[in-house]
PDB file of N, CA and C in Angstrom:
ATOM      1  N   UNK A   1     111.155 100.439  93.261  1.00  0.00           N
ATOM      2  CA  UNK A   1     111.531 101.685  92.634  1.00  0.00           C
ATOM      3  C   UNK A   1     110.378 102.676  92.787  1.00  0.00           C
ATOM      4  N   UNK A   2     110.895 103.784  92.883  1.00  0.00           N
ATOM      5  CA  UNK A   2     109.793 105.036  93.641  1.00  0.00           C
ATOM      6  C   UNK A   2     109.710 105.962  91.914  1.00  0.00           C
ATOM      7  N   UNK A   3     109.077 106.272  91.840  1.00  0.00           N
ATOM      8  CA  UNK A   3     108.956 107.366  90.460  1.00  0.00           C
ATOM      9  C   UNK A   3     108.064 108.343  90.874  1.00  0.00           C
ATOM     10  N   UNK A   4     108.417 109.950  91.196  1.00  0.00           N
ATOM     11  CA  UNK A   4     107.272 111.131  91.091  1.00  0.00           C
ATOM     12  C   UNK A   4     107.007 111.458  89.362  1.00  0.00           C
ATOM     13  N   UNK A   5     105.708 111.861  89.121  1.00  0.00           N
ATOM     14  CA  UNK A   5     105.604 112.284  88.474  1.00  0.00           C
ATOM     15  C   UNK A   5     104.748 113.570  88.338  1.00  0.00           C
ATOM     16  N   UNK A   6     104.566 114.580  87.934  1.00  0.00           N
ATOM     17  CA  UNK A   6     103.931 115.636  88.007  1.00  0.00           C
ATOM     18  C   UNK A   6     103.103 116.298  86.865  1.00  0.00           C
ATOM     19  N   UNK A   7     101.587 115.984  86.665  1.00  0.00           N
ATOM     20  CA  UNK A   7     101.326 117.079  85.403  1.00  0.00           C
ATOM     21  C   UNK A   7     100.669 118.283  85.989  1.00  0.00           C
ATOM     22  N   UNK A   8     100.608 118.941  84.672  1.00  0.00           N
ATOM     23  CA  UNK A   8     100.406 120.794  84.853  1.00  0.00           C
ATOM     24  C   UNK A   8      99.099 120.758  84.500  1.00  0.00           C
ATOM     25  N   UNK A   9      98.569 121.210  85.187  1.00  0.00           N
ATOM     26  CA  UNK A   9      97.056 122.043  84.810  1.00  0.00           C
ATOM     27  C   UNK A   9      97.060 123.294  84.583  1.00  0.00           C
ATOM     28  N   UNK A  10      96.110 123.735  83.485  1.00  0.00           N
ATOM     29  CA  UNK A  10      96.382 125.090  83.734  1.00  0.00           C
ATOM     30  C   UNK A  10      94.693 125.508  83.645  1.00  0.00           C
ATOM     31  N   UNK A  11      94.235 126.655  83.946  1.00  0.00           N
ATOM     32  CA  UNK A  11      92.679 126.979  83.917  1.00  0.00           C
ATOM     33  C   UNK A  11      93.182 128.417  83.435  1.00  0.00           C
ATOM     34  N   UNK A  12      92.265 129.250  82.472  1.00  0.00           N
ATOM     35  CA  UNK A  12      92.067 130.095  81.832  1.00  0.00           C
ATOM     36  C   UNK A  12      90.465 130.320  82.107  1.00  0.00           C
ATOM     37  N   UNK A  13      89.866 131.645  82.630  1.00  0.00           N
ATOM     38  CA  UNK A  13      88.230 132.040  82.163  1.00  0.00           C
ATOM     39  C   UNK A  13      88.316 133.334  81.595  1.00  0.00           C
ATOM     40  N   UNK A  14      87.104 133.625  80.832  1.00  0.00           N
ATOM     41  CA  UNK A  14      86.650 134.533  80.191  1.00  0.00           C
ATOM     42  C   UNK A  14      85.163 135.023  80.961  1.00  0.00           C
ATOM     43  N   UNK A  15      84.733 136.134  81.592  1.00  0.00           N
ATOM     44  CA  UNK A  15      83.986 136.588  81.935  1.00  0.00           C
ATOM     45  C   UNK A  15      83.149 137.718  81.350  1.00  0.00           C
ATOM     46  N   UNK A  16      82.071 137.741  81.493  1.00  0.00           N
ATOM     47  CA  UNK A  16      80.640 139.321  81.271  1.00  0.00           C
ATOM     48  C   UNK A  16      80.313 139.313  82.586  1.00  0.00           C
ATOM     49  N   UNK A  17      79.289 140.317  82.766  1.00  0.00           N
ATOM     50  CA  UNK A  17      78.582 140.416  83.899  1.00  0.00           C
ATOM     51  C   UNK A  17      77.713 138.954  84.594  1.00  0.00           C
ATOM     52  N   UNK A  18      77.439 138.285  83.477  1.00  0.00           N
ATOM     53  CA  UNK A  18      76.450 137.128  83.735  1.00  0.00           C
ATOM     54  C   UNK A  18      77.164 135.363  83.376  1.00  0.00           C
ATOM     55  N   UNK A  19      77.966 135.622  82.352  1.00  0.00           N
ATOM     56  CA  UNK A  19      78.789 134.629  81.928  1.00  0.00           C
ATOM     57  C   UNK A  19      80.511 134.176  82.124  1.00  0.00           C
ATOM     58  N   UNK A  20      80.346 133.031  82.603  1.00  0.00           N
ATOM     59  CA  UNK A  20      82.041 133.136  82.700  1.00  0.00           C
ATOM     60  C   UNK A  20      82.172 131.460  81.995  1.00  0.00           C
ATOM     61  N   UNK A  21      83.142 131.463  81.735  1.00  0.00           N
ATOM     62  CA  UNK A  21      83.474 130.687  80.732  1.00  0.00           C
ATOM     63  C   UNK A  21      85.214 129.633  80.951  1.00  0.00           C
ATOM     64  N   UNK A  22      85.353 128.628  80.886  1.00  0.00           N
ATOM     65  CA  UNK A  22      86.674 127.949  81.853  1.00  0.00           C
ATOM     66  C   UNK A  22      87.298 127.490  80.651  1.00  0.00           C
ATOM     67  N   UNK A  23      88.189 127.417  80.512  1.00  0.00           N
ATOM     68  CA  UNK A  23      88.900 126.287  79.276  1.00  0.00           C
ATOM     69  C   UNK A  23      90.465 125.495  80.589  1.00  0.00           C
ATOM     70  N   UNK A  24      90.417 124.823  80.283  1.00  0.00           N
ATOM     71  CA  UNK A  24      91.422 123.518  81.210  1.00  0.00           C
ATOM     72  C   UNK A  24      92.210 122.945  80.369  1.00  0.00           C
ATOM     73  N   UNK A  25      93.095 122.449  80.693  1.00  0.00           N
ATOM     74  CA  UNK A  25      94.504 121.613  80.033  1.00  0.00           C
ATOM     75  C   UNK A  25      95.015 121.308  81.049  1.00  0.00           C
ATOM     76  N   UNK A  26      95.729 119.813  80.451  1.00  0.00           N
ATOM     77  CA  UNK A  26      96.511 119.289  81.135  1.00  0.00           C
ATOM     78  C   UNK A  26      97.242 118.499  80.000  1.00  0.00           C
ATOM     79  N   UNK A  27      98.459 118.488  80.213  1.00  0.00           N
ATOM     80  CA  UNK A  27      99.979 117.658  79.596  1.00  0.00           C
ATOM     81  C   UNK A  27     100.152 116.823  79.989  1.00  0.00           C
ATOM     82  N   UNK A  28     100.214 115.884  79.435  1.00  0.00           N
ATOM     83  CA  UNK A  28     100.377 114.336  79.979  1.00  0.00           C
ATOM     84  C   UNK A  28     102.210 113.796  79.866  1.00  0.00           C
ATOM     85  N   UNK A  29     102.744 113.032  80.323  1.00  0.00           N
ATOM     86  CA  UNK A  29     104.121 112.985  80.365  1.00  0.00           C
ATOM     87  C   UNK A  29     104.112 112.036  78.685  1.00  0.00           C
ATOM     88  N   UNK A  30     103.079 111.530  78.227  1.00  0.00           N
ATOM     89  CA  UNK A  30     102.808 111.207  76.675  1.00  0.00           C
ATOM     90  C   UNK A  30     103.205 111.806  75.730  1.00  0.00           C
ATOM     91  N   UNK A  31     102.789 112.859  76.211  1.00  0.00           N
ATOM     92  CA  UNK A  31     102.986 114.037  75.404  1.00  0.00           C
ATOM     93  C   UNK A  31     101.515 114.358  74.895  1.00  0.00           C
ATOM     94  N   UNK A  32     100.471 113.810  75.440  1.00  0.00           N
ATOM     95  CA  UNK A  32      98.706 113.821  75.210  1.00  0.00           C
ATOM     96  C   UNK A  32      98.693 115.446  76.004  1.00  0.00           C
ATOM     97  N   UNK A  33      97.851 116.295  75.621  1.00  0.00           N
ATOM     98  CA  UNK A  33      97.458 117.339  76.166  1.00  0.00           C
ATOM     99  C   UNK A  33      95.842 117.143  75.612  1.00  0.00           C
ATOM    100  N   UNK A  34      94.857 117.503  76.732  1.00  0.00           N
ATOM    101  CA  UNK A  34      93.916 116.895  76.685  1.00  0.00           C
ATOM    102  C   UNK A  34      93.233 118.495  77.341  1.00  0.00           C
ATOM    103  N   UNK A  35      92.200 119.483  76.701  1.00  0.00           N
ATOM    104  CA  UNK A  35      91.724 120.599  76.744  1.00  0.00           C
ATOM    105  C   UNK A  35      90.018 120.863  76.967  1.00  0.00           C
ATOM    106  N   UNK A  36      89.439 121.124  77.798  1.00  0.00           N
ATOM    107  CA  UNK A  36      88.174 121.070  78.139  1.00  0.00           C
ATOM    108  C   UNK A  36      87.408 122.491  78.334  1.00  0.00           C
ATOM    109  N   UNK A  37      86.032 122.502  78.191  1.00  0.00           N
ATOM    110  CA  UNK A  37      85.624 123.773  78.578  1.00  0.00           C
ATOM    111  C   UNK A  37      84.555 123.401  80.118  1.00  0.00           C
ATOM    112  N   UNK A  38      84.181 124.492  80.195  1.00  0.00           N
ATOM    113  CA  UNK A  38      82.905 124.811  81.387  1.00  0.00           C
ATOM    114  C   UNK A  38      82.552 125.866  81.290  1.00  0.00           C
ATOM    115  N   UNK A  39      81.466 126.288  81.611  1.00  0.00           N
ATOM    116  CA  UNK A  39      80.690 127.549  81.884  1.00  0.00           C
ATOM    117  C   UNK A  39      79.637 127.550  82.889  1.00  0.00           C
ATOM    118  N   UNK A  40      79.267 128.838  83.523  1.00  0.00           N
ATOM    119  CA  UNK A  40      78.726 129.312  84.304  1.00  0.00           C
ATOM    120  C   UNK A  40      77.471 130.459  83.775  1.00  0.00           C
ATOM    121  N   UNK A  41      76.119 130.331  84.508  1.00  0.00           N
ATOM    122  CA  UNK A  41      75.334 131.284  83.741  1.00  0.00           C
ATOM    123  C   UNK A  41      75.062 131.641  85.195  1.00  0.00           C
ATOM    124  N   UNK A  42      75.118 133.374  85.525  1.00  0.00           N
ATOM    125  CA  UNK A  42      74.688 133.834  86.754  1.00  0.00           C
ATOM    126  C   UNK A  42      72.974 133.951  86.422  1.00  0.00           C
ATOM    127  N   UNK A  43      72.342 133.438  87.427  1.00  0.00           N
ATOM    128  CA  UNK A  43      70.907 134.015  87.153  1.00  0.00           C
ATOM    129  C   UNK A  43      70.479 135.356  87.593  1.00  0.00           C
ATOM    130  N   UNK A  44      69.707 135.660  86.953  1.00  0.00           N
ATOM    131  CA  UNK A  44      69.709 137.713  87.019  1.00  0.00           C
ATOM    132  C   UNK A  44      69.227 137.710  88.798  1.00  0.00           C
ATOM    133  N   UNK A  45      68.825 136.975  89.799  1.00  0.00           N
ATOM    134  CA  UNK A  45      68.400 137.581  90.923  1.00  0.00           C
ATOM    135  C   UNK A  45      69.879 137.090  91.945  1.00  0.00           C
ATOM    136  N   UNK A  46      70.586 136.644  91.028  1.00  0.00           N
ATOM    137  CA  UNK A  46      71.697 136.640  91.800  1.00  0.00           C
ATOM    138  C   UNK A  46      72.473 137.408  91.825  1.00  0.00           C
ATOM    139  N   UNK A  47      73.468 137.890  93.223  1.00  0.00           N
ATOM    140  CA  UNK A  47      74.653 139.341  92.848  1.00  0.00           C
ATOM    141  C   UNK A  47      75.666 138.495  92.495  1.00  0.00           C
ATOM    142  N   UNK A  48      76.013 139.533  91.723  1.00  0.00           N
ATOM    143  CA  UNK A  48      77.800 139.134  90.569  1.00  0.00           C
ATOM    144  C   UNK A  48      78.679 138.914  91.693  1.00  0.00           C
ATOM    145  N   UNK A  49      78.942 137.365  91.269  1.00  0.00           N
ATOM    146  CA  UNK A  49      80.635 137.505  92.277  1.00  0.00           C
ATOM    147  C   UNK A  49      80.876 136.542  91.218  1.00  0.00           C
ATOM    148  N   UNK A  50      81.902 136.514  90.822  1.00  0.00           N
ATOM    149  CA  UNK A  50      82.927 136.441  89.757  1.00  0.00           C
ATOM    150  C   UNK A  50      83.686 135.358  90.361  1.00  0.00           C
ATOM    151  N   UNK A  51      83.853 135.298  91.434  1.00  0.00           N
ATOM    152  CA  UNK A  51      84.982 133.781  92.280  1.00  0.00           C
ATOM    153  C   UNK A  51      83.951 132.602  92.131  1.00  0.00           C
ATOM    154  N   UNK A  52      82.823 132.886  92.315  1.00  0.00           N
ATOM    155  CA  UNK A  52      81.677 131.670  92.436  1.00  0.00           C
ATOM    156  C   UNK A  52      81.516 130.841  91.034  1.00  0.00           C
ATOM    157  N   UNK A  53      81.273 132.391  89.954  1.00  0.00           N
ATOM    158  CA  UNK A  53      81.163 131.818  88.358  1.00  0.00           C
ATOM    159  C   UNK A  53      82.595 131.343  87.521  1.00  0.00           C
ATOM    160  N   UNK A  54      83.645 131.439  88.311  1.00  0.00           N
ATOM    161  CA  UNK A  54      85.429 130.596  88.196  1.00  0.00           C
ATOM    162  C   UNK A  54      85.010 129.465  89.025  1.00  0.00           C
ATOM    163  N   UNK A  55      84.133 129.234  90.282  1.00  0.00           N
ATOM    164  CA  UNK A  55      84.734 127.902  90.841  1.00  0.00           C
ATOM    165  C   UNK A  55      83.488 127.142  89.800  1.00  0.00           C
ATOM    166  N   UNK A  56      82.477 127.632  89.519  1.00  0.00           N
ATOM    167  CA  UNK A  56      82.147 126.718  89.124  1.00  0.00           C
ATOM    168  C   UNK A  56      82.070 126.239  87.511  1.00  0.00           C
ATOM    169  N   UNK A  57      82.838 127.383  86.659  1.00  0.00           N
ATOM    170  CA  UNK A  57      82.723 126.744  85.258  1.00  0.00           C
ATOM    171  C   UNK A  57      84.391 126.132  85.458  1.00  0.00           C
ATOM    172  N   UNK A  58      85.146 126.640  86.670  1.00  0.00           N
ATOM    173  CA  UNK A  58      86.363 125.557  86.437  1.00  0.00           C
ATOM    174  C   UNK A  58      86.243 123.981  86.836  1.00  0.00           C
ATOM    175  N   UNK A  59      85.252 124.127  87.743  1.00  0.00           N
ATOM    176  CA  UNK A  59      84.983 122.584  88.349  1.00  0.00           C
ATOM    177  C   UNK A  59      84.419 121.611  87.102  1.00  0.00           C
ATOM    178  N   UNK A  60      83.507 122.735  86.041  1.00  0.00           N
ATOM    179  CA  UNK A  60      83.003 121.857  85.210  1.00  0.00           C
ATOM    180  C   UNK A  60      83.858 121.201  84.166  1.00  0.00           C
ATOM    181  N   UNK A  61      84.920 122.221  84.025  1.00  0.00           N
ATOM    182  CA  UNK A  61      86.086 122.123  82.886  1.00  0.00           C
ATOM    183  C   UNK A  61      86.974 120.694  83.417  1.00  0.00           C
ATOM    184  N   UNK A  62      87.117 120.919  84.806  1.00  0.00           N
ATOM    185  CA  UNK A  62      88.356 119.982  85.477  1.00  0.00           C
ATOM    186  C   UNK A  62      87.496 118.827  85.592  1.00  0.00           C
ATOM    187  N   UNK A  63      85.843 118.604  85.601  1.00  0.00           N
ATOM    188  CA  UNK A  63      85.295 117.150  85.425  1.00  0.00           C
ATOM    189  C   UNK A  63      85.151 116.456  84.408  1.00  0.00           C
ATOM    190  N   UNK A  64      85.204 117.321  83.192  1.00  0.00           N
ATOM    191  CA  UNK A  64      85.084 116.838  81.918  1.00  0.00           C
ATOM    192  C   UNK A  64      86.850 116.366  81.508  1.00  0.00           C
ATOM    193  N   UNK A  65      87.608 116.920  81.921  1.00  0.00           N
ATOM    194  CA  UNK A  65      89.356 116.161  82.312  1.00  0.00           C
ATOM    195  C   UNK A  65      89.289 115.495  82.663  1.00  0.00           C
ATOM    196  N   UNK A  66      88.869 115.056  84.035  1.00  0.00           N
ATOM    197  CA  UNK A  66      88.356 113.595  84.653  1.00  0.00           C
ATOM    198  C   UNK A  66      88.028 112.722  83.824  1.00  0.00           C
ATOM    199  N   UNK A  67      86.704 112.842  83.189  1.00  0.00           N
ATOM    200  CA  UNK A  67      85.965 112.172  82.223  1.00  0.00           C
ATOM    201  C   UNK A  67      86.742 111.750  81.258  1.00  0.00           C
ATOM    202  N   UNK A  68      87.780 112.570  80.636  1.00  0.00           N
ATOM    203  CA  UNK A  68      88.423 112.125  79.422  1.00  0.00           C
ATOM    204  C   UNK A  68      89.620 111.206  79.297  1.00  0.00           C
ATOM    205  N   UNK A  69      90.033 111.354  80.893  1.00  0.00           N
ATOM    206  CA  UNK A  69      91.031 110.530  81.569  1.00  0.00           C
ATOM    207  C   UNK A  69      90.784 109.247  81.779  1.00  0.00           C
ATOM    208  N   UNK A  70      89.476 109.129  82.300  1.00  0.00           N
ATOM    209  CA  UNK A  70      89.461 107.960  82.542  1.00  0.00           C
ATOM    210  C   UNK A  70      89.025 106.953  81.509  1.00  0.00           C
ATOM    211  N   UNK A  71      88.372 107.345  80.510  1.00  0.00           N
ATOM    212  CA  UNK A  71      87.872 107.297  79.041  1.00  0.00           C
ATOM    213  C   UNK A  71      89.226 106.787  78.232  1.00  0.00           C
ATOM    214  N   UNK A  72      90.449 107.460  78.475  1.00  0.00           N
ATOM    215  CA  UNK A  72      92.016 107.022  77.739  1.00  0.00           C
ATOM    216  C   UNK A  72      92.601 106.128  78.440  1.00  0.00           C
ATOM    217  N   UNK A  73      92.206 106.295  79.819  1.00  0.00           N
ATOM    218  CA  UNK A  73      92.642 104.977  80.735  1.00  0.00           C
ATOM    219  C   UNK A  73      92.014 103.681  80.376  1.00  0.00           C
ATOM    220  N   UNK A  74      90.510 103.636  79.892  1.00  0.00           N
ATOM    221  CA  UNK A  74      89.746 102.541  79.603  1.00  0.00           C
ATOM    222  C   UNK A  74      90.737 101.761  77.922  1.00  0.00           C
ATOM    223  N   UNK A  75      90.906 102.667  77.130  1.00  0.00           N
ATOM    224  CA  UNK A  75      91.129 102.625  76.091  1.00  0.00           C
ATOM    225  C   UNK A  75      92.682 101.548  76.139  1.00  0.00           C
ATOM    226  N   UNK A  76      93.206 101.922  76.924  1.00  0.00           N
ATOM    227  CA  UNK A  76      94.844 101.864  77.189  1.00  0.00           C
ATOM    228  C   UNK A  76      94.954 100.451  77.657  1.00  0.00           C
ATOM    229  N   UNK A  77      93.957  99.959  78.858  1.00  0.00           N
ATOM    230  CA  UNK A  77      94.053  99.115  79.257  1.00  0.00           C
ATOM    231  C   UNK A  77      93.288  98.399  78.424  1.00  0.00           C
ATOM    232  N   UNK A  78      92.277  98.274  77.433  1.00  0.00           N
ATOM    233  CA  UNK A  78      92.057  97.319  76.351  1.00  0.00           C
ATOM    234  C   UNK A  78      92.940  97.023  75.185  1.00  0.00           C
ATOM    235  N   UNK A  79      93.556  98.098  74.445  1.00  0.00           N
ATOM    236  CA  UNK A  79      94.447  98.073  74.299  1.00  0.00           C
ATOM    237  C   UNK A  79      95.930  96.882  74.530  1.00  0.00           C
ATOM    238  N   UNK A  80      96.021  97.312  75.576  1.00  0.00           N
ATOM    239  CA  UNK A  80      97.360  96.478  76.288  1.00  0.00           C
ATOM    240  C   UNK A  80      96.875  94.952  76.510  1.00  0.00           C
ATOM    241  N   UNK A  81      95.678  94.869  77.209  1.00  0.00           N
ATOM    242  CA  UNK A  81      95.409  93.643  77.566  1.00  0.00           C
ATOM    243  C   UNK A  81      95.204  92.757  76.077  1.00  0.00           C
ATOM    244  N   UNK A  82      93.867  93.087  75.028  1.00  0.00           N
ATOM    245  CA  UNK A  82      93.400  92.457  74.295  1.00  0.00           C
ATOM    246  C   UNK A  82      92.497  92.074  74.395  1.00  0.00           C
ATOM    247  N   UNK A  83      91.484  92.583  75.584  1.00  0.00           N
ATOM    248  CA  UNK A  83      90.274  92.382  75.759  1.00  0.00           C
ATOM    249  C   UNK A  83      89.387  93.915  75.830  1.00  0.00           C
ATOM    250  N   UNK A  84      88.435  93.339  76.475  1.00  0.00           N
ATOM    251  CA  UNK A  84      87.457  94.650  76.553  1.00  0.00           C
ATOM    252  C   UNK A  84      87.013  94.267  78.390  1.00  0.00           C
ATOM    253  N   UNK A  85      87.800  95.278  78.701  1.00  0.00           N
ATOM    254  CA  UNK A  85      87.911  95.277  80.650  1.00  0.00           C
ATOM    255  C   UNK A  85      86.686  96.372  80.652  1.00  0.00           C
ATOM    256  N   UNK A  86      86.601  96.226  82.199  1.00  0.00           N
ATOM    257  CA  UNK A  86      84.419  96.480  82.898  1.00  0.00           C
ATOM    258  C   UNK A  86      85.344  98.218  82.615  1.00  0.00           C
ATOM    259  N   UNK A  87      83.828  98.734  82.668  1.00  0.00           N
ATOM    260  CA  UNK A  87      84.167 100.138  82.771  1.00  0.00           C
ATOM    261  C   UNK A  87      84.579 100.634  84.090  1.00  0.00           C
ATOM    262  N   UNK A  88      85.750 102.114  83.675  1.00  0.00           N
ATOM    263  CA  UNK A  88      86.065 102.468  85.172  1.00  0.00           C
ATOM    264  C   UNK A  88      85.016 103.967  85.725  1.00  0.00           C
ATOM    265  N   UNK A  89      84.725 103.624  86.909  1.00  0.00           N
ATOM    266  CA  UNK A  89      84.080 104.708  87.212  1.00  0.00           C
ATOM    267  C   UNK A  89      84.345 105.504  88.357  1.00  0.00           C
ATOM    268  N   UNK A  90      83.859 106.795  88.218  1.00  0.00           N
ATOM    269  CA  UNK A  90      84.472 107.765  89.008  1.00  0.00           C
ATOM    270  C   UNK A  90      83.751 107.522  91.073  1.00  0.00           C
TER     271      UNK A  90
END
């Protein structure tokens, strides 16, 4: 038996001249929605580009999702089993 399943991400930032700021979600078919931040600090001898300070406070937002995923995955499978299984790592 084949099953797709699909979750939604969504990324939201908040920007200044120097700061940009990520918040992340994702919906789990659980019904778990699981919400993260990231941020970006431009350093003053750098020029403002605004795509650079999104890729990178979203990358930070979408690793700390990672992190929390696999953290509920650890949980789930102790859980289920009744033991305490090796840690999973990225």
């Amino acid at each position: 038996m084949h099953t797709t399943v699909g979750w939604h991400v969504e990324l939201e930032f908040e920007e200044d001249d120097r700061h940009t700021r990520a918040v992340a979600m994702v919906r789990l078919p659980d019904g778990t929605e699981i919400r993260t931040h990231g941020h970006a600090t431009r350093h003053n001898v750098d020029i403002n580009q605004p795509r650079v300070g999104e890729e990178i406070a979203g990358a930070r937002a979408l690793n700390e999702i990672a992190m929390q995923l696999l953290t509920k995955a650890h949980v789930e499978i102790d859980d289920d089993s009744g033991r305490r299984s090796h840690s999973i790592n990225v």
